[in-house]
C-alpha atoms as a PDB file:
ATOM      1  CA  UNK A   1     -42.925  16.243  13.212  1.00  0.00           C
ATOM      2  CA  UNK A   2     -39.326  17.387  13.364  1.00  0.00           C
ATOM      3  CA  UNK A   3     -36.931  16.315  10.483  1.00  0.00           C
ATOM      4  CA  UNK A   4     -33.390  14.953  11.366  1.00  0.00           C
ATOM      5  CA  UNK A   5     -30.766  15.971   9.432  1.00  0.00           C
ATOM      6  CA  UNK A   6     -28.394  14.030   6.725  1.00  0.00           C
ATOM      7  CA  UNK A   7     -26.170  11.024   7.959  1.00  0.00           C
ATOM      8  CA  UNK A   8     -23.219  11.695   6.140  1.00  0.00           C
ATOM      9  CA  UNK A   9     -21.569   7.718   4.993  1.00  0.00           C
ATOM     10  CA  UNK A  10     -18.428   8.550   2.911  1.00  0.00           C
ATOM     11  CA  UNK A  11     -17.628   5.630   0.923  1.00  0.00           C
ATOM     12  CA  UNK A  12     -14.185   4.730   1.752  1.00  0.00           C
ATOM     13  CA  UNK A  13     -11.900   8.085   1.909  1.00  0.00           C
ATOM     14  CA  UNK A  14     -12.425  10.764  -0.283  1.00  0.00           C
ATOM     15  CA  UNK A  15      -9.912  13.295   0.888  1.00  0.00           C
ATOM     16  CA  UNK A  16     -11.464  15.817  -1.495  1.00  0.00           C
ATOM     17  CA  UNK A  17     -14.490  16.492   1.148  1.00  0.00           C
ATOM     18  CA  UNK A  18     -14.283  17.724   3.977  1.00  0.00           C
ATOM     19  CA  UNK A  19     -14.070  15.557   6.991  1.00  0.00           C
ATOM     20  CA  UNK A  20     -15.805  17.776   9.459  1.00  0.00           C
ATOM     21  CA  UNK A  21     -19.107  16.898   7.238  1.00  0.00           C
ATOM     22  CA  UNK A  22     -19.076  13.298   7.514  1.00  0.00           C
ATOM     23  CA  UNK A  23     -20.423  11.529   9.915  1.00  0.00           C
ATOM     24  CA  UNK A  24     -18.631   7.622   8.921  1.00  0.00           C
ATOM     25  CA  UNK A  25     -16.607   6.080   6.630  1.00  0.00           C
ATOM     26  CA  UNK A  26     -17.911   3.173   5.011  1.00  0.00           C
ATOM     27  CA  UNK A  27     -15.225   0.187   3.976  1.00  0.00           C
ATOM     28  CA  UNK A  28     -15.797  -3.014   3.062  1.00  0.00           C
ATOM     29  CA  UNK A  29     -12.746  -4.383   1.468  1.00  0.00           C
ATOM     30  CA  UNK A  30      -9.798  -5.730   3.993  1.00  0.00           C
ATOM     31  CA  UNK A  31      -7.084  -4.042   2.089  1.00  0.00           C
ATOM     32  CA  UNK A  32      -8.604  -0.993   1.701  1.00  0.00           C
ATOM     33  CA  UNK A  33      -9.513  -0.727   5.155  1.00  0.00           C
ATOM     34  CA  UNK A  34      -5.523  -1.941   6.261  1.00  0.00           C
ATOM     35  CA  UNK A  35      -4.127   1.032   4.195  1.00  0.00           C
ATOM     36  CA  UNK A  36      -6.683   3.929   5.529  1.00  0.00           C
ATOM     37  CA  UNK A  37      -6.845   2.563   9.045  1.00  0.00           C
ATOM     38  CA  UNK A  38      -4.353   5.676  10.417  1.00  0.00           C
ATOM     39  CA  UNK A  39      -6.549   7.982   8.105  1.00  0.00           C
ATOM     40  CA  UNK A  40      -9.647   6.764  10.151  1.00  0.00           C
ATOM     41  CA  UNK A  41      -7.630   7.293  13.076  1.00  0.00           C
ATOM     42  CA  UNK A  42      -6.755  10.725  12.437  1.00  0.00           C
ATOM     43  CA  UNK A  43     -10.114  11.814  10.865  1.00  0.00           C
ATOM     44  CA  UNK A  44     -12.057  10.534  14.400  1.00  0.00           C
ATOM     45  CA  UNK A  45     -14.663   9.475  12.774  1.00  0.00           C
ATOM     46  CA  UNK A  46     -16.332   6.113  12.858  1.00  0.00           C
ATOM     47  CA  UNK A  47     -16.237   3.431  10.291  1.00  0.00           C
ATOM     48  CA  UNK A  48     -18.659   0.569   9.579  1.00  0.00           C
ATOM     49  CA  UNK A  49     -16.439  -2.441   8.414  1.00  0.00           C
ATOM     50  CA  UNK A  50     -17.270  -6.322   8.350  1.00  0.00           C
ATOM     51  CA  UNK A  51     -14.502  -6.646  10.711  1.00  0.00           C
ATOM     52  CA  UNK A  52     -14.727 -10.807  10.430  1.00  0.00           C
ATOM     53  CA  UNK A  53     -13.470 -10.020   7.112  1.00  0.00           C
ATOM     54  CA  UNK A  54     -10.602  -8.620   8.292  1.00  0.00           C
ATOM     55  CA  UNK A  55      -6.807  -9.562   8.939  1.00  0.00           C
ATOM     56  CA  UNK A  56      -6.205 -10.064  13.020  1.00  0.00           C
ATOM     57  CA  UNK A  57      -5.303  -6.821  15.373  1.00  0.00           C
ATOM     58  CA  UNK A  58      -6.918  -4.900  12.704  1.00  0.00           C
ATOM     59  CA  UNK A  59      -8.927  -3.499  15.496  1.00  0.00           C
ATOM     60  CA  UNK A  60      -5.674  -2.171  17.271  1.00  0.00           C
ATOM     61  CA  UNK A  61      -5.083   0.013  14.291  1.00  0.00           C
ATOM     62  CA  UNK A  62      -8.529   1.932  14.760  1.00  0.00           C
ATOM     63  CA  UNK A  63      -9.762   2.897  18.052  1.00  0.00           C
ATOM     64  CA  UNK A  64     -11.587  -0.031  19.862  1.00  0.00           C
ATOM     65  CA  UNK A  65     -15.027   2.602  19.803  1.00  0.00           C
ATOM     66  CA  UNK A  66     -15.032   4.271  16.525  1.00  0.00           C
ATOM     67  CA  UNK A  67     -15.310   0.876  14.496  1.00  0.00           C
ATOM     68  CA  UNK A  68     -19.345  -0.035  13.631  1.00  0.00           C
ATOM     69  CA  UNK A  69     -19.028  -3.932  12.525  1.00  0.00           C
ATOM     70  CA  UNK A  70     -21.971  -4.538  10.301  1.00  0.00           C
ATOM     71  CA  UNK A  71     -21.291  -8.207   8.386  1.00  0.00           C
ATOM     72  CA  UNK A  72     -20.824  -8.439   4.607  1.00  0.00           C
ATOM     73  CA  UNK A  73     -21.387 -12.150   2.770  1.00  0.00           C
ATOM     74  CA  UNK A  74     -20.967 -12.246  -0.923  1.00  0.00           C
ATOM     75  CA  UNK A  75     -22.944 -13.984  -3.209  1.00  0.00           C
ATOM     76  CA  UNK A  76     -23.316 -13.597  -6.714  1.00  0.00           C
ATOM     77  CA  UNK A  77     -27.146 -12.418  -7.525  1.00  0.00           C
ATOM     78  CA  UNK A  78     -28.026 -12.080  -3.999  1.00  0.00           C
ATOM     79  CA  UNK A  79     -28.763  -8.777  -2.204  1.00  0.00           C
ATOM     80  CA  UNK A  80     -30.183  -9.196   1.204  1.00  0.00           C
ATOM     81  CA  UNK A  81     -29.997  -6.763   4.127  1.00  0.00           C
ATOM     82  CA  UNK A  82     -30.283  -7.908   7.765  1.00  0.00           C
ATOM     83  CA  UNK A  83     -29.836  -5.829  11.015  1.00  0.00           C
ATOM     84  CA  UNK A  84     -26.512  -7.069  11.882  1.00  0.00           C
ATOM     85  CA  UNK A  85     -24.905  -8.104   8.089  1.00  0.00           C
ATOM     86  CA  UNK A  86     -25.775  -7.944   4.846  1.00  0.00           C
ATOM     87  CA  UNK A  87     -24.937 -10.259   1.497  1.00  0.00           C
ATOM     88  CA  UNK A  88     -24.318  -8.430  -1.163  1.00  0.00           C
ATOM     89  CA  UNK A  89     -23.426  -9.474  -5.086  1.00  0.00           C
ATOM     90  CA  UNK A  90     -20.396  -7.796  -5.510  1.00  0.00           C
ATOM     91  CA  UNK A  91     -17.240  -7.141  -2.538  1.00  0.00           C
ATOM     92  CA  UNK A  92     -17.690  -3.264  -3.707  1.00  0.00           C
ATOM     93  CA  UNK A  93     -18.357  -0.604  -0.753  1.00  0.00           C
ATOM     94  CA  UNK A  94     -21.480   0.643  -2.763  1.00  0.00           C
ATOM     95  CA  UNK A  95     -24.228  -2.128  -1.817  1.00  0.00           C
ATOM     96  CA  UNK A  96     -22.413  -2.397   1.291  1.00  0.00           C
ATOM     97  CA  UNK A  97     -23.140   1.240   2.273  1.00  0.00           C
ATOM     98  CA  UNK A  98     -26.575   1.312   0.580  1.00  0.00           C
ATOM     99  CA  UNK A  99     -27.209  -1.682   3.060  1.00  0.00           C
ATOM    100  CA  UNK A 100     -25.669   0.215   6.064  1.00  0.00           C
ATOM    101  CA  UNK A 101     -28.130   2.966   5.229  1.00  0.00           C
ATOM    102  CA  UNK A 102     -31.271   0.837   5.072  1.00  0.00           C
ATOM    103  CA  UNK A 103     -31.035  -1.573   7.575  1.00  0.00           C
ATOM    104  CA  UNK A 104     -30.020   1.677  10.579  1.00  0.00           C
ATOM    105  CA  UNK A 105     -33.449   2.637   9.371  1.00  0.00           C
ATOM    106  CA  UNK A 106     -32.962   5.578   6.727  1.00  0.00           C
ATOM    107  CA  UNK A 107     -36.188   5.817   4.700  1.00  0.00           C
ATOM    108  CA  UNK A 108     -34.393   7.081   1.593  1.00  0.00           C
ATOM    109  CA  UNK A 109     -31.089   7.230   0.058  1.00  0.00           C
ATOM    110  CA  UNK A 110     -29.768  10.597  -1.599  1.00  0.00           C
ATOM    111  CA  UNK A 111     -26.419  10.128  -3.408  1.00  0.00           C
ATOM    112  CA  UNK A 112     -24.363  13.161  -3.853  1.00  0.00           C
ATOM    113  CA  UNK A 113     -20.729  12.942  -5.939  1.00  0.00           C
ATOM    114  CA  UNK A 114     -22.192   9.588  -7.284  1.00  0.00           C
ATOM    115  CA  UNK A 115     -21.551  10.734 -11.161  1.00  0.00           C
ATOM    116  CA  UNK A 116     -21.059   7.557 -12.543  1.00  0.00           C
ATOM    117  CA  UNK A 117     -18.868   5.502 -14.915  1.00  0.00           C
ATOM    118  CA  UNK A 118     -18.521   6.392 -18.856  1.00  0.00           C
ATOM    119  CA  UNK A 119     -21.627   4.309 -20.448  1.00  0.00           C
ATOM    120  CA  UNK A 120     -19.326   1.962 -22.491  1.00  0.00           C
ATOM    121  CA  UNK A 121     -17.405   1.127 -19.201  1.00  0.00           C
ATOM    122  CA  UNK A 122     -18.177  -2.302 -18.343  1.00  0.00           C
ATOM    123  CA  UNK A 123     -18.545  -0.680 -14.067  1.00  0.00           C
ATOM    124  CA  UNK A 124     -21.434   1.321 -15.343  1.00  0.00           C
ATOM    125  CA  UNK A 125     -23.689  -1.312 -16.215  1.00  0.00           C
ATOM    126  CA  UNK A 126     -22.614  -3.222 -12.746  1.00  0.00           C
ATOM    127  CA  UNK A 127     -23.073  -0.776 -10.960  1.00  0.00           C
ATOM    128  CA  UNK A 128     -26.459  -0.041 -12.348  1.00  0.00           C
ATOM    129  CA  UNK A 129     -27.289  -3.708 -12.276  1.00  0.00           C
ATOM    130  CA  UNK A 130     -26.339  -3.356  -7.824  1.00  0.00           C
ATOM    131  CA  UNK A 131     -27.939  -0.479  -7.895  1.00  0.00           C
ATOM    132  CA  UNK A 132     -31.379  -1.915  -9.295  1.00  0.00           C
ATOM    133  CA  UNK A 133     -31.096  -5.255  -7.384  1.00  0.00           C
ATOM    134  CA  UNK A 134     -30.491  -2.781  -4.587  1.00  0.00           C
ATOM    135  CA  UNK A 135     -34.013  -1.418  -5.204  1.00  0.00           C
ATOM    136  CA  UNK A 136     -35.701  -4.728  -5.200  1.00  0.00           C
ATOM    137  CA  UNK A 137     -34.353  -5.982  -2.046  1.00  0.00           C
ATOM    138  CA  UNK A 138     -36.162  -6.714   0.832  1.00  0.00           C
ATOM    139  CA  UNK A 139     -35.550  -3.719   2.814  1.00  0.00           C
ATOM    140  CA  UNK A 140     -34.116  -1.704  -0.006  1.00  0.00           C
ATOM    141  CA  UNK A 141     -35.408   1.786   0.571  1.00  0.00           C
ATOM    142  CA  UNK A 142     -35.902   4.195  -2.448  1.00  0.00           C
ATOM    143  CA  UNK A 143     -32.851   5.848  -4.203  1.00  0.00           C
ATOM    144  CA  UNK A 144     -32.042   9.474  -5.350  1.00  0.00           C
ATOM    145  CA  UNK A 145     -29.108  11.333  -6.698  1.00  0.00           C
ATOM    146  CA  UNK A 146     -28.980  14.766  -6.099  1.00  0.00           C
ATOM    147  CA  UNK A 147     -25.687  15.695  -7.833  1.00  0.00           C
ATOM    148  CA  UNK A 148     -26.124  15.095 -11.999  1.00  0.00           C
ATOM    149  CA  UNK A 149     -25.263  11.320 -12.172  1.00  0.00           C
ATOM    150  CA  UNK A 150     -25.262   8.635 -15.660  1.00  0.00           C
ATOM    151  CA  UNK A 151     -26.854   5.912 -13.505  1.00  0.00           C
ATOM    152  CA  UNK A 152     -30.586   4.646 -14.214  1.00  0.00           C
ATOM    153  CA  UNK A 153     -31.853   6.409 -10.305  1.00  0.00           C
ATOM    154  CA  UNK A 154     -34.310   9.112  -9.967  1.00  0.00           C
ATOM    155  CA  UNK A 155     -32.579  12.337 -10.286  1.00  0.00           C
ATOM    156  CA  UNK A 156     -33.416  15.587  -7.797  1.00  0.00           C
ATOM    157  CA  UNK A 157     -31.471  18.687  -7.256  1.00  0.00           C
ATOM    158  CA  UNK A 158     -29.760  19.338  -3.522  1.00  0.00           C
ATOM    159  CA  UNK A 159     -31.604  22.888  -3.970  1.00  0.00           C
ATOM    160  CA  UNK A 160     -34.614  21.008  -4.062  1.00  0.00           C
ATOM    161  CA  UNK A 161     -37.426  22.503  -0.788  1.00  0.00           C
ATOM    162  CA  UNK A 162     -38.481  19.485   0.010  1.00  0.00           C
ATOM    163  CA  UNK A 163     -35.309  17.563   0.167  1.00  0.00           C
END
């Protein structure tokens, strides 16, 4: 059996990594996505947005083919991943990327730069609270972190041989 390599989802923009290692940007929020649409543009990589979320001719700021629409719904203490949209808990680009990643089939999630919030920061414990409903979706697929993280997920090493 051959292995496949990483897919590469960069949440948003994180102009600290490098582009040529990423294979889409994730965005979920219609702002966000307004104000980095000529950074997607010049990066050339895809992005998966819930375009019916969005404002009109946002589509005529990115290129017609490098936008993947995958649907976001929110709904507070619902997480539910189909194969063409998802409803998530919380409008935040995390669950929406985790259910990206599961529902185009991945069989495991390793987060890398996912360090975390202080623990008496009111984001941690939401984010751990996504991260666990995220776990006990239908579909959810299993979770690691493989860059030292404060968030309640198994924890591996990217030196790891088996990784």
């Amino acid at each position: 059996m051959q292995r496949a390599g990483p897919i590469v989802v960069c949440l948003n923009h994180a102009p600290f990594f490098p582009p040529e290692l990423v294979d889409a940007y994730a965005c979920c929020h219609p702002t966000r996505l307004l104000t980095l649409a000529e950074t997607y543009r010049q990066l050339g990589r895809p992005v998966i947005a819930p375009m019916a979320a969005t404002v009109d001719g946002m589509r005529d700021l990115l290129s017609e083919d490098s936008v993947l629409d995958y649907g976001m719904a929110v709904e507070h203490g619902t997480f539910h991943i189909g194969p063409h949209g998802c409803t998530v808990p919380e409008p935040l680009v995390v669950p929406y990327a985790l259910s990206v990643a599961a529902a185009a089939g991945a069989e495991r999630i390793l987060l890398a730069g996912f360090d975390g919030y202080q623990a008496d920061d009111p984001r941690h414990r939401e984010m751990n609270d996504l991260l666990t409903m995220f776990g006990t979706a239908s579909g959810g697929v299993p979770l690691m972190a493989v860059t030292p993280t404060t968030y309640a997920v198994p924890q591996g090493s990217i030196y790891m041989p088996d990784l």
